[in-house]
Protein backbone atom coordinates (compact mmCIF):
# COMPACT_ATOMS: atom_id res chain seq x y z
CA UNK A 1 -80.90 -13.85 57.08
CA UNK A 2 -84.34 -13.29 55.83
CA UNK A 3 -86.44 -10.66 56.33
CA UNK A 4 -89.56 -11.33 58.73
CA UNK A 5 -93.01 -9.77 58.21
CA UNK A 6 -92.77 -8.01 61.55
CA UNK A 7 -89.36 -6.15 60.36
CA UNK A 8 -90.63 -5.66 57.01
CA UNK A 9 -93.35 -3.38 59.04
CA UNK A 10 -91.18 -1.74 61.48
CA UNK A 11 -88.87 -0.63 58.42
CA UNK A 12 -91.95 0.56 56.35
CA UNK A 13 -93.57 2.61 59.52
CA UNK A 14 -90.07 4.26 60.16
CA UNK A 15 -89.92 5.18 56.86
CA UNK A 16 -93.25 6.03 55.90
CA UNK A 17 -93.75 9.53 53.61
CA UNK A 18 -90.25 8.19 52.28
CA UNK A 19 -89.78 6.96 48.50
CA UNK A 20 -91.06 3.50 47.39
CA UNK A 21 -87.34 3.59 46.37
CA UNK A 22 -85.78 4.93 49.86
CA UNK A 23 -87.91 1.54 51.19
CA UNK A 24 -86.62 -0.47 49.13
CA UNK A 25 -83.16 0.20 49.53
CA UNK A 26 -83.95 -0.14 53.30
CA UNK A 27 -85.15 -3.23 52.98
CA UNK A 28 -82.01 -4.69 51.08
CA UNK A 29 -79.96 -3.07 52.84
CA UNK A 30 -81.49 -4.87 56.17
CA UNK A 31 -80.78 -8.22 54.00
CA UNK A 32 -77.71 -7.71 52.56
CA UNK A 33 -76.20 -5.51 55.10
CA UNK A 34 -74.89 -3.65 51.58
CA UNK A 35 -73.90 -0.17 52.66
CA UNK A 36 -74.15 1.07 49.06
CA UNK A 37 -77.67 1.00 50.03
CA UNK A 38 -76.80 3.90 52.64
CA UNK A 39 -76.46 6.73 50.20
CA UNK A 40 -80.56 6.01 48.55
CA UNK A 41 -82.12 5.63 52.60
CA UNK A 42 -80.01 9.02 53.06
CA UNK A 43 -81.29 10.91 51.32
CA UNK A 44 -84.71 9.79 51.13
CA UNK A 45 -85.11 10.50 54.85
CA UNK A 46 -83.36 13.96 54.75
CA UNK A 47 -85.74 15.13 51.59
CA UNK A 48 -88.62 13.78 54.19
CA UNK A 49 -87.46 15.07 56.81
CA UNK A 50 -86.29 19.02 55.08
CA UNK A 51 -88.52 21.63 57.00
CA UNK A 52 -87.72 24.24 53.83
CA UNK A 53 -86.73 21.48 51.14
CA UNK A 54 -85.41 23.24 48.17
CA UNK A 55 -87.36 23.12 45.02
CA UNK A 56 -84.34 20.90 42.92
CA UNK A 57 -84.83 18.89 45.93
CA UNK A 58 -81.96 15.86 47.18
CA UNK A 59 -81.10 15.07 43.38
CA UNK A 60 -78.55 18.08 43.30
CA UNK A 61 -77.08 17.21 46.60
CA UNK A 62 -73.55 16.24 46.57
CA UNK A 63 -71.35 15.53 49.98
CA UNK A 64 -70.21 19.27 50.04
CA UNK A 65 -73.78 20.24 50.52
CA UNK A 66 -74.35 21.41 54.25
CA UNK A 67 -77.44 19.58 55.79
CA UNK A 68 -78.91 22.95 57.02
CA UNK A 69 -78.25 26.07 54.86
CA UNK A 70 -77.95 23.79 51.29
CA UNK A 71 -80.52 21.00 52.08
CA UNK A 72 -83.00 22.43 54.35
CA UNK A 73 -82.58 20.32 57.75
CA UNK A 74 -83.32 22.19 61.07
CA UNK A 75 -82.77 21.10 64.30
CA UNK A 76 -86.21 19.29 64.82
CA UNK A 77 -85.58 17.15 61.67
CA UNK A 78 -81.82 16.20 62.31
CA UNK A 79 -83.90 14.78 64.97
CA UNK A 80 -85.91 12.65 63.14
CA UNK A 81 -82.86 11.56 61.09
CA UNK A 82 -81.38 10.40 63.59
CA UNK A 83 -84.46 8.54 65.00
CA UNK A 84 -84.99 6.93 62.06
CA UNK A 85 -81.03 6.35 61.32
CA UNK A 86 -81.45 4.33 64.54
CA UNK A 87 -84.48 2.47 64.10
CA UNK A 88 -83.63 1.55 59.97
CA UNK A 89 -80.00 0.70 60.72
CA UNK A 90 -80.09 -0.82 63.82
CA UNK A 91 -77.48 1.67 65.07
CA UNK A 92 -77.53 3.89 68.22
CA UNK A 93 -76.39 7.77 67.88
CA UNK A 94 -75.53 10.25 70.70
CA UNK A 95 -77.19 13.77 70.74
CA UNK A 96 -73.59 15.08 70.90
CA UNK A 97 -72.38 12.85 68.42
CA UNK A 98 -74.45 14.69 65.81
CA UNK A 99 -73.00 18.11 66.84
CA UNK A 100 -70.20 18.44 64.47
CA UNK A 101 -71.85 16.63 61.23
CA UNK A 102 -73.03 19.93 59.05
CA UNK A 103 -72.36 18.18 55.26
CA UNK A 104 -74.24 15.66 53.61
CA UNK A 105 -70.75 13.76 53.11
CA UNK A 106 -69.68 13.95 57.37
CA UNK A 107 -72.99 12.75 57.35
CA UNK A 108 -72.44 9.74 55.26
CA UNK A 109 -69.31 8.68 56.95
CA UNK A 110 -70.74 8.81 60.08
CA UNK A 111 -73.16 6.06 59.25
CA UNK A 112 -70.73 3.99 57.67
CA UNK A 113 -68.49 4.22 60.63
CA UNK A 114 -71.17 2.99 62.81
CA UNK A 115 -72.07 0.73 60.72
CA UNK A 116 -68.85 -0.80 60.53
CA UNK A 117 -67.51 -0.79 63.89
């Protein structure tokens, strides 16, 4: 189904401070419903969203990499992850259903369960 204006925008304010690239892997992914997309809007909103981003920043991340101590993610912006997971993806995430993601990769397969089921 195409893309409206209006959803164009809501993506693009969600996302904003994000990659040109993280945006426009949102908005195909919103098309196509292509979760190959998921691994670009990852980590485009977790390097936004890093309160102590390292300086190699997400390009060195692999799935081992745990969101807080490797990647930089505190509390406040697994917040805004999720927020944003919800509002980008159309999905709807628990607090508790966070608690036991610490890896980039549990991370990953979380989305992509919720996005299939």
């Amino acid at each position: 189904m195409p893309l409206t204006e209006e959803r164009k925008q809501e993506i693009a304010k969600s996302l904003k401070r994000c990659s040109d690239e993280t945006l426009e892997a949102a908005l195909r992914f919103e098309e196509t419903r292509n979760l190959d997309e998921l691994p670009v809007i990852i980590l485009g909103v977790l390097q936004r969203d890093a309160a102590k981003p390292k300086p190699e920043g997400m390009v060195a991340a692999t799935d081992d990499c745990r969101l807080m101590e490797d990647i930089g993610m505190d509390s406040f912006g697994m917040i805004e992850v999720v927020m944003t997971a919800e509002e980008v993806l159309g999905i709807t995430v628990a607090n508790q259903e966070m608690n036991d993601i610490r890896t980039l990769g549990h991370l990953k397969a979380f989305l992509r369960t919720k996005l299939t089921a």
